[in-house]
N, C-alpha and C. Protein backbone atom coordinates (compact mmCIF):
# COMPACT_ATOMS: atom_id res chain seq x y z
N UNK A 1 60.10 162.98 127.70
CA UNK A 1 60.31 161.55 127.55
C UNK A 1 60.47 161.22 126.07
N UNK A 2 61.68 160.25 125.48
CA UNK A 2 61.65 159.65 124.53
C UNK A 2 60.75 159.38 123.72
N UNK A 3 59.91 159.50 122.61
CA UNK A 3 59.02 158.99 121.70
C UNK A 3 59.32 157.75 121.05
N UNK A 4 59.42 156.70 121.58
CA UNK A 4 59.79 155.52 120.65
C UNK A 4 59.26 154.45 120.18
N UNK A 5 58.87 154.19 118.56
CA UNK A 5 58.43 153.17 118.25
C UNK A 5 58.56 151.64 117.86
N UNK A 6 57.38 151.11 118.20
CA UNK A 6 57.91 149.86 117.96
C UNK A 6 58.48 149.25 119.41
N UNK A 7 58.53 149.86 120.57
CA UNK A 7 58.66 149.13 121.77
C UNK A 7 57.63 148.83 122.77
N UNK A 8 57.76 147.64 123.32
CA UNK A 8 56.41 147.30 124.25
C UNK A 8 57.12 146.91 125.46
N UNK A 9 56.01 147.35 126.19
CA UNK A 9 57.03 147.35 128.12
C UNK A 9 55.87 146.28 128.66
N UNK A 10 56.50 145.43 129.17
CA UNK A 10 55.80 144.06 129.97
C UNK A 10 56.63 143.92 131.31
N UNK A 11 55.78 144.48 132.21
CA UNK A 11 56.40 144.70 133.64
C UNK A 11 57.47 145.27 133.49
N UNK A 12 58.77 144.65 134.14
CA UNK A 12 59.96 145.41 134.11
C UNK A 12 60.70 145.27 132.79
N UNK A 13 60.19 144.97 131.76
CA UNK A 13 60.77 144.54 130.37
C UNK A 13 60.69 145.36 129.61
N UNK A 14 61.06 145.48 128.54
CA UNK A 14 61.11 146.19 127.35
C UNK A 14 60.93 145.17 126.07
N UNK A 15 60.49 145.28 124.93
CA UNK A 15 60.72 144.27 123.40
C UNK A 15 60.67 145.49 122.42
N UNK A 16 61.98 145.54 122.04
CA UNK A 16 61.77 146.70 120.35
C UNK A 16 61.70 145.21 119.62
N UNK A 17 60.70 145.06 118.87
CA UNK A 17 60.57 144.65 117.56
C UNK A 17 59.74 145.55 116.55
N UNK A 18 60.81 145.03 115.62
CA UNK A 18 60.37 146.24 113.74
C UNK A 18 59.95 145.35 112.59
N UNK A 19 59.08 144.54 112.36
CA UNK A 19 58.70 144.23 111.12
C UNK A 19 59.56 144.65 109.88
N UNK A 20 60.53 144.25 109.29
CA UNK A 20 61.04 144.98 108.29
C UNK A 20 60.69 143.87 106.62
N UNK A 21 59.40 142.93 106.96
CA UNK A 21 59.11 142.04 105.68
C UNK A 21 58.69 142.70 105.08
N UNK A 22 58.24 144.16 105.01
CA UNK A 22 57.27 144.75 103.44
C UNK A 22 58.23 145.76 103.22
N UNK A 23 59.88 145.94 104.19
CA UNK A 23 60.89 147.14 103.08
C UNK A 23 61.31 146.00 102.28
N UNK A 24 61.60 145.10 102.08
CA UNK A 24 62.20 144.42 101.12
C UNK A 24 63.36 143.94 101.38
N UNK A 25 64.23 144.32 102.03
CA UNK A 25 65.69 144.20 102.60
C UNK A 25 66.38 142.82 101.65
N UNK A 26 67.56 142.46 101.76
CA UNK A 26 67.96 141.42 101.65
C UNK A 26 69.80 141.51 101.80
N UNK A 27 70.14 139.90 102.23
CA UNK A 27 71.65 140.32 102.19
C UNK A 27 71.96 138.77 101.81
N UNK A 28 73.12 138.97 100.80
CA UNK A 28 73.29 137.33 100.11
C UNK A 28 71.92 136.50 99.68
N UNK A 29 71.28 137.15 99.11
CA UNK A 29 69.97 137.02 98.93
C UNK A 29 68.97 135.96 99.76
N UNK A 30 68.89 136.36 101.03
CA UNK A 30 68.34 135.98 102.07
C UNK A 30 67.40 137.70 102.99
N UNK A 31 66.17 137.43 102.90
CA UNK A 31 65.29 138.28 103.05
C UNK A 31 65.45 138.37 104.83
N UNK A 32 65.76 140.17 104.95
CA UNK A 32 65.79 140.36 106.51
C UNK A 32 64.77 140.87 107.12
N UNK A 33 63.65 139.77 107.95
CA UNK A 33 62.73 139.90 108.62
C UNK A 33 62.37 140.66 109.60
N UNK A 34 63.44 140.87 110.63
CA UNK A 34 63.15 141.76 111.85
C UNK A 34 63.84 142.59 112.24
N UNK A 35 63.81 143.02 113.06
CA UNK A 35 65.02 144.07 114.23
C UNK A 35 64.29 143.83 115.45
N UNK A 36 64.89 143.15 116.54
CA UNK A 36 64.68 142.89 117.48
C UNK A 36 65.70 143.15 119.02
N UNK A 37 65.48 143.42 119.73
CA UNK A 37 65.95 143.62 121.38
C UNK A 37 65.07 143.37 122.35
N UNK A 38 65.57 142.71 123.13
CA UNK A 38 64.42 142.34 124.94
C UNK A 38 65.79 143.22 125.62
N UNK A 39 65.40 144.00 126.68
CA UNK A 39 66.25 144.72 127.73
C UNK A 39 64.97 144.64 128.90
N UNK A 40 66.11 144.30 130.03
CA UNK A 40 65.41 144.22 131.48
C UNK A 40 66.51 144.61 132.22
N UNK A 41 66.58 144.81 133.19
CA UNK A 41 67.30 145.53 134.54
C UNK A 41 68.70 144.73 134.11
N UNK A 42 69.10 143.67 133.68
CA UNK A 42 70.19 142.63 133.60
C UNK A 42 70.54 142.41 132.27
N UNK A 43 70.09 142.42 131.73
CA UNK A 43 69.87 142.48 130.35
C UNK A 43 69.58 143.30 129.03
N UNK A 44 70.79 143.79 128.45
CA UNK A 44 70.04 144.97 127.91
C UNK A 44 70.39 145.45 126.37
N UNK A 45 71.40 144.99 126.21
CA UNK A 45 71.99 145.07 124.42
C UNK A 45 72.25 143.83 123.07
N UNK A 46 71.37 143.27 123.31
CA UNK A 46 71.74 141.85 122.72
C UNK A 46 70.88 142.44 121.32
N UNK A 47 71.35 142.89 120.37
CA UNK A 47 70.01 143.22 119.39
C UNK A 47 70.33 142.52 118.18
N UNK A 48 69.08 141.79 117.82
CA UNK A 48 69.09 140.66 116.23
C UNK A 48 68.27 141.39 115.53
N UNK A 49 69.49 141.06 114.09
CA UNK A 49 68.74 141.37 112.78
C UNK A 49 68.51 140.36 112.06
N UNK A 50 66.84 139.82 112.11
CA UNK A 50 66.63 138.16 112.37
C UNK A 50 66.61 138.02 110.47
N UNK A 51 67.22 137.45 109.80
CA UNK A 51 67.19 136.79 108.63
C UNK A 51 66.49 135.74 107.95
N UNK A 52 65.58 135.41 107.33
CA UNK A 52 65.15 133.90 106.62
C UNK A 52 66.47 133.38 106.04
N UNK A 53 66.60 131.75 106.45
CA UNK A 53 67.07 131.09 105.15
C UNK A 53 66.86 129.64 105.51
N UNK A 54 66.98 128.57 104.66
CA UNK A 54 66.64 127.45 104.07
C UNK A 54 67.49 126.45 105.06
N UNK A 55 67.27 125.85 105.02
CA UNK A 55 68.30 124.47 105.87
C UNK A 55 69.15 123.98 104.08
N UNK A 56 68.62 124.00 103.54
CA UNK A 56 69.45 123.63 101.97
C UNK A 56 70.57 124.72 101.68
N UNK A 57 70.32 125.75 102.28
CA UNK A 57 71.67 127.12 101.88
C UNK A 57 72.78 126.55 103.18
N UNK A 58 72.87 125.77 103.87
CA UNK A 58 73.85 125.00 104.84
C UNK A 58 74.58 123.72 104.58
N UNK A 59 73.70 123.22 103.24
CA UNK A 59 74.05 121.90 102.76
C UNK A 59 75.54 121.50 102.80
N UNK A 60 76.48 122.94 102.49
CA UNK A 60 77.53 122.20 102.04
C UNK A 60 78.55 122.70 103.24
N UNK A 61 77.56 122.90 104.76
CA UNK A 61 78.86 123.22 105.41
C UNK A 61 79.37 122.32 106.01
N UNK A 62 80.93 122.60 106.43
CA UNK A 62 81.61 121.28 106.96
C UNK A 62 81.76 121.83 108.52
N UNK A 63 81.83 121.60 109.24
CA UNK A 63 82.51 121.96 110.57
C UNK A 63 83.91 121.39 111.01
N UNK A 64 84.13 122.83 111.35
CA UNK A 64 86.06 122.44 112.08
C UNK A 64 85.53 121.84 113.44
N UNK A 65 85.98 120.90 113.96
CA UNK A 65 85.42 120.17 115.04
C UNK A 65 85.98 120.59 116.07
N UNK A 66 87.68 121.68 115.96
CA UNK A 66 88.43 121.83 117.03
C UNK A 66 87.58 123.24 117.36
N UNK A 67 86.81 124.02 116.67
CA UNK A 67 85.78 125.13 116.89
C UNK A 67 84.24 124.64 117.86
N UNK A 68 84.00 125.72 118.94
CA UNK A 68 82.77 125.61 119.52
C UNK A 68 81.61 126.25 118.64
N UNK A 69 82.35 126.99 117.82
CA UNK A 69 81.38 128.21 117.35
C UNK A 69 81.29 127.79 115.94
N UNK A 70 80.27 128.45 115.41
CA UNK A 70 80.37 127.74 113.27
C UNK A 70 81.96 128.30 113.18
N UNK A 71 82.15 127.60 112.04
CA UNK A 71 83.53 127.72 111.10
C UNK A 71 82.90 128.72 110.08
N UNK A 72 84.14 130.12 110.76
CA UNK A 72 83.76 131.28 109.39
C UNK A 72 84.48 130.70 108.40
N UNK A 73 85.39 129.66 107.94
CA UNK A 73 85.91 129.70 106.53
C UNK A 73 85.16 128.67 105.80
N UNK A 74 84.49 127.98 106.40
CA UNK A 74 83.36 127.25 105.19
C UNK A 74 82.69 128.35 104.08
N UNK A 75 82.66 127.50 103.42
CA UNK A 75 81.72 127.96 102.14
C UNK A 75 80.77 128.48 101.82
N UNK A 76 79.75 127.40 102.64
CA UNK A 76 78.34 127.15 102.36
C UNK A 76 77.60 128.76 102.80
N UNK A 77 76.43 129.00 101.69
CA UNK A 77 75.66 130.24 101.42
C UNK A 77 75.27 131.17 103.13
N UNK A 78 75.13 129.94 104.07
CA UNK A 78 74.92 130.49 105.44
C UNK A 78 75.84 131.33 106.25
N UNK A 79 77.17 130.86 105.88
CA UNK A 79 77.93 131.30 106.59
C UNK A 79 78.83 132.35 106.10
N UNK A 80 78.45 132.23 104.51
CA UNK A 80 78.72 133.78 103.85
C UNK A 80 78.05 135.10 104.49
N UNK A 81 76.80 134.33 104.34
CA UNK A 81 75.64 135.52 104.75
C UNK A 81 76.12 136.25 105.76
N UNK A 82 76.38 135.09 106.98
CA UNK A 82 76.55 135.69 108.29
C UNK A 82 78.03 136.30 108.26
N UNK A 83 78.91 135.72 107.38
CA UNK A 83 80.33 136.88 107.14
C UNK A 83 79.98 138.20 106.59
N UNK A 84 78.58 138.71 105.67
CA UNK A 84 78.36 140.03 105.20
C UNK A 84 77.98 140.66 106.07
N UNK A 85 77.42 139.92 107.18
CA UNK A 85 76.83 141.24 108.14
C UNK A 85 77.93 141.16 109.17
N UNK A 86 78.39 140.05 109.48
CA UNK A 86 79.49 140.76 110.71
C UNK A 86 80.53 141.43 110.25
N UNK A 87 81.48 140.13 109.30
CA UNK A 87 82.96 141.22 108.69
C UNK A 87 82.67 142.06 107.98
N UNK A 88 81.71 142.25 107.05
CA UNK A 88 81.66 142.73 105.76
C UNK A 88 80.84 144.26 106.05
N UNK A 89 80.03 144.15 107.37
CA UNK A 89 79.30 145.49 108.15
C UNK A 89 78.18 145.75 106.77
N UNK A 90 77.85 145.02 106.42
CA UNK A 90 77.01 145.22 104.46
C UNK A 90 75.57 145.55 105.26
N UNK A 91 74.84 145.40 106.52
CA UNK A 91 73.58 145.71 106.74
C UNK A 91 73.60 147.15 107.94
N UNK A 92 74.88 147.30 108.00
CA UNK A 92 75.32 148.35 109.08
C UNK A 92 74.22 149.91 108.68
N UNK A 93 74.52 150.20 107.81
CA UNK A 93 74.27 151.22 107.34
C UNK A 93 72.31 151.66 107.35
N UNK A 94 71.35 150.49 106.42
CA UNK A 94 70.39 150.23 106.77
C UNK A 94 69.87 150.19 108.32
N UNK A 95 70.96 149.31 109.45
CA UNK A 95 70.21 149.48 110.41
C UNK A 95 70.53 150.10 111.04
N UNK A 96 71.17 151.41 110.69
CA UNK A 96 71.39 152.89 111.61
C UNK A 96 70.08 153.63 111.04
N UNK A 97 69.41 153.43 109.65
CA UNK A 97 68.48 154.49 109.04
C UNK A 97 67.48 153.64 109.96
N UNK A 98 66.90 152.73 110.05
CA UNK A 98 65.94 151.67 111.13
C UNK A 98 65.54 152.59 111.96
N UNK A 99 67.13 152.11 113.42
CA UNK A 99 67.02 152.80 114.43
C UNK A 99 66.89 154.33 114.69
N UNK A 100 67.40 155.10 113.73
CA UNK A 100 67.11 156.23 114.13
C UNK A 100 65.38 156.78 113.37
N UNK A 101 64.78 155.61 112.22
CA UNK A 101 63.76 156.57 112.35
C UNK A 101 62.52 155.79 113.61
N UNK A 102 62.87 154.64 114.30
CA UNK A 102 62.38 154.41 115.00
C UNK A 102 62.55 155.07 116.44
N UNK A 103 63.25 156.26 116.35
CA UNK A 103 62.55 157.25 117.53
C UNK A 103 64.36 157.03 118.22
N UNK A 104 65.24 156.38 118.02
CA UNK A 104 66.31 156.44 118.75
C UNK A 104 67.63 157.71 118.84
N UNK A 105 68.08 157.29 119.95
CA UNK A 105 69.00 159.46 119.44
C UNK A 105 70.29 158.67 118.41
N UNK A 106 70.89 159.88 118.03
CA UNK A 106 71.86 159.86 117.11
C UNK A 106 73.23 159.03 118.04
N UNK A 107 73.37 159.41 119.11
CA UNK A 107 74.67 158.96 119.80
C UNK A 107 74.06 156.96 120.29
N UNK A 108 72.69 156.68 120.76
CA UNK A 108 72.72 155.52 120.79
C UNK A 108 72.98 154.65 119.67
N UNK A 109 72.58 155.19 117.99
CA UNK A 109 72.66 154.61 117.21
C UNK A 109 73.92 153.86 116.72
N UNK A 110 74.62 155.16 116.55
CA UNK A 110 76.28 155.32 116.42
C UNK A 110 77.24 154.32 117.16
N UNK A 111 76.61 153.84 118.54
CA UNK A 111 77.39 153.00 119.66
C UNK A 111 76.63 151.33 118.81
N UNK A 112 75.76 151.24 118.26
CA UNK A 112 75.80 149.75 117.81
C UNK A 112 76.57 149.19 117.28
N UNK A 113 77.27 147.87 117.15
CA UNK A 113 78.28 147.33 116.78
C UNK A 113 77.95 145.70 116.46
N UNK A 114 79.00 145.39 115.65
CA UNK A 114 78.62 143.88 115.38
C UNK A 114 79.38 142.84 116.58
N UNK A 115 78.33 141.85 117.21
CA UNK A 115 79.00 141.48 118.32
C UNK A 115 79.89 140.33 117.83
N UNK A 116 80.39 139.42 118.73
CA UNK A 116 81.60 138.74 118.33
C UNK A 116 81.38 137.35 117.49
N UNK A 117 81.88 136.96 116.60
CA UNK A 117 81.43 135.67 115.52
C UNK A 117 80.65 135.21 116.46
N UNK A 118 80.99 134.61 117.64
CA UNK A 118 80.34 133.51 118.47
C UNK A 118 78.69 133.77 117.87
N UNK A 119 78.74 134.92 118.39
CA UNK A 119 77.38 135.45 118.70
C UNK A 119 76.27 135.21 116.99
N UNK A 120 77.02 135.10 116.26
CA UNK A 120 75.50 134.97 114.84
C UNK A 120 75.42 133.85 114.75
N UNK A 121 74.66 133.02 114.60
CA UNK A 121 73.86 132.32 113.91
C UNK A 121 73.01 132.13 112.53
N UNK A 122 72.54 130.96 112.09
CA UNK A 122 71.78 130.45 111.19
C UNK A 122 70.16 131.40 111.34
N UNK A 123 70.29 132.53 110.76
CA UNK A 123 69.08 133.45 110.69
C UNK A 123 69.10 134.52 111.59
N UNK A 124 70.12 134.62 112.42
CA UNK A 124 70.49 135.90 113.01
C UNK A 124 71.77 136.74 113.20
N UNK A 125 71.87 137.84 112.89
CA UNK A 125 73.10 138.71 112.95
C UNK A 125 72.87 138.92 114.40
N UNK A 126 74.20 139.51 114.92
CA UNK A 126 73.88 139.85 116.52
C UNK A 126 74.90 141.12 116.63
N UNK A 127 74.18 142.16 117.43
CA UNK A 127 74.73 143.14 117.31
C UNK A 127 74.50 144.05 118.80
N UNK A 128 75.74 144.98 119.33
CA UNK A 128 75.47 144.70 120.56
C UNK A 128 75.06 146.45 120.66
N UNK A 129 74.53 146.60 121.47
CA UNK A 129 73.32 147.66 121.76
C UNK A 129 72.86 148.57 122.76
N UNK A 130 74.19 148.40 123.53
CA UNK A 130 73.29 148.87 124.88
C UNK A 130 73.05 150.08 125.04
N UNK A 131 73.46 150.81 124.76
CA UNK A 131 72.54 152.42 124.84
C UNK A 131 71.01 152.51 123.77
N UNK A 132 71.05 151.72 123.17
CA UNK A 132 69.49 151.37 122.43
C UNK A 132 68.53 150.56 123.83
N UNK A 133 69.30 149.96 124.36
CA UNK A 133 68.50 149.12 125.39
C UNK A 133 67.75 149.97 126.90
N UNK A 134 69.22 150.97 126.58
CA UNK A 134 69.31 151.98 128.03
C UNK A 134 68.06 153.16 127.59
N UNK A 135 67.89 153.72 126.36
CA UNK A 135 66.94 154.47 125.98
C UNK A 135 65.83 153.46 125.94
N UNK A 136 65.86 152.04 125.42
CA UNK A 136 64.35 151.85 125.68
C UNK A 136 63.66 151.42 127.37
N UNK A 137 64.15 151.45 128.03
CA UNK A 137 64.20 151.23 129.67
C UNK A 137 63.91 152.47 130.05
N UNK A 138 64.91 153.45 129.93
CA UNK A 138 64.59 154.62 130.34
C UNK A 138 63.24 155.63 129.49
N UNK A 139 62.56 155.28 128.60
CA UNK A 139 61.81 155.84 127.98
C UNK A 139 60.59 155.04 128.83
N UNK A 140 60.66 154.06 129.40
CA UNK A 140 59.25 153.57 129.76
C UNK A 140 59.49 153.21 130.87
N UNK A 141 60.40 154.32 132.00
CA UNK A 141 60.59 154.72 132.97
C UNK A 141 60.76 153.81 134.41
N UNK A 142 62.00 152.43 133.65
CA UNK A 142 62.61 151.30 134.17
C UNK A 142 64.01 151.59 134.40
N UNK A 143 64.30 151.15 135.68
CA UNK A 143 65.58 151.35 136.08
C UNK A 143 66.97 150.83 135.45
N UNK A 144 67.54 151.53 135.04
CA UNK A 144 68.92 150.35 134.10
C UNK A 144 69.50 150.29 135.19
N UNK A 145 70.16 148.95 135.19
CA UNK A 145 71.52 148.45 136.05
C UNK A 145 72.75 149.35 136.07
N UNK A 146 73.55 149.64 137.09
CA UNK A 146 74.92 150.62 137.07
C UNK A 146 75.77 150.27 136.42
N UNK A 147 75.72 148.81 136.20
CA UNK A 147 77.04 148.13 135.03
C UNK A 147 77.01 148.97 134.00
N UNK A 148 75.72 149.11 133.11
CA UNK A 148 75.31 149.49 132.29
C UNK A 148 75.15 150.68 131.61
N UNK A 149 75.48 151.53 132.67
CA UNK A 149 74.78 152.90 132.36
C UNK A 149 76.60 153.68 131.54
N UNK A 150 76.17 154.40 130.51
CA UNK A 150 77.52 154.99 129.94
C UNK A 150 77.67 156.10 130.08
């Protein structure tokens, strides 16, 4: 069986969370707090790399109104940020060294990817995961869904 840290199984659930406030991290100088995933039978690759920042680093954004999703061509410090980790892949690298020393194999790591603009937000990158989700299910001997399985 898998050795993996940093995950907790609550009934049919799974939670990887990683404390990453005492490596120091940072991107657009906004300090990166976590590494996080919930996977359940339905649910299983949604993984955030949760960020601090200010409601004042948003001050100067404008919104395109014909957009559902933030406007990547604003300015403002937030939405840079969130352009370094999706377009720019600038935290990619760090959170392959993460996951793999947190007990994950080399081929789940490799399959993480940055998910689609929609998906980040104001303090979170979003990145999609599912063979990280499928090893933490299957390590604490929960059934993954057939959609799912690669």
């Amino acid at each position: 069986m898998q050795n993996l840290k940093y995950v907790t199984r609550d009934d049919n659930a799974v939670q990887l969370e990683i404390d990453l406030t005492a490596q120091n991290y940072s991107v657009n100088g906004h300090a990166v707090e976590s590494v996080t995933l919930y996977a359940d039978e339905e649910c299983i690759g949604d993984l955030a790399v949760n960020w601090k920042f200010e409601e004042a680093d948003g001050a100067d954004y404008t919104h395109n109104t014909q957009l559902m999703m933030r406007d990547n061509s604003s300015k403002d410090n937030i939405t840079a940020t969130m352009g370094e980790f999706y377009w720019d892949g600038c935290f990619d690298e760090q959170l392959a060294d993460i996951l793999t020393e947190a007990g994950f194999s080399a081929k789940a790591v490799r399959g993480v990817m940055g998910s689609e603009w929609g998906m980040q937000d104001e303090g979170r990158a979003s990145y999609d995961a599912v063979e990280i989700g499928e090893e933490m299910l299957l390590a604490n001997g929960l059934k993954v869904h057939e959609d799912y399985l690669i």
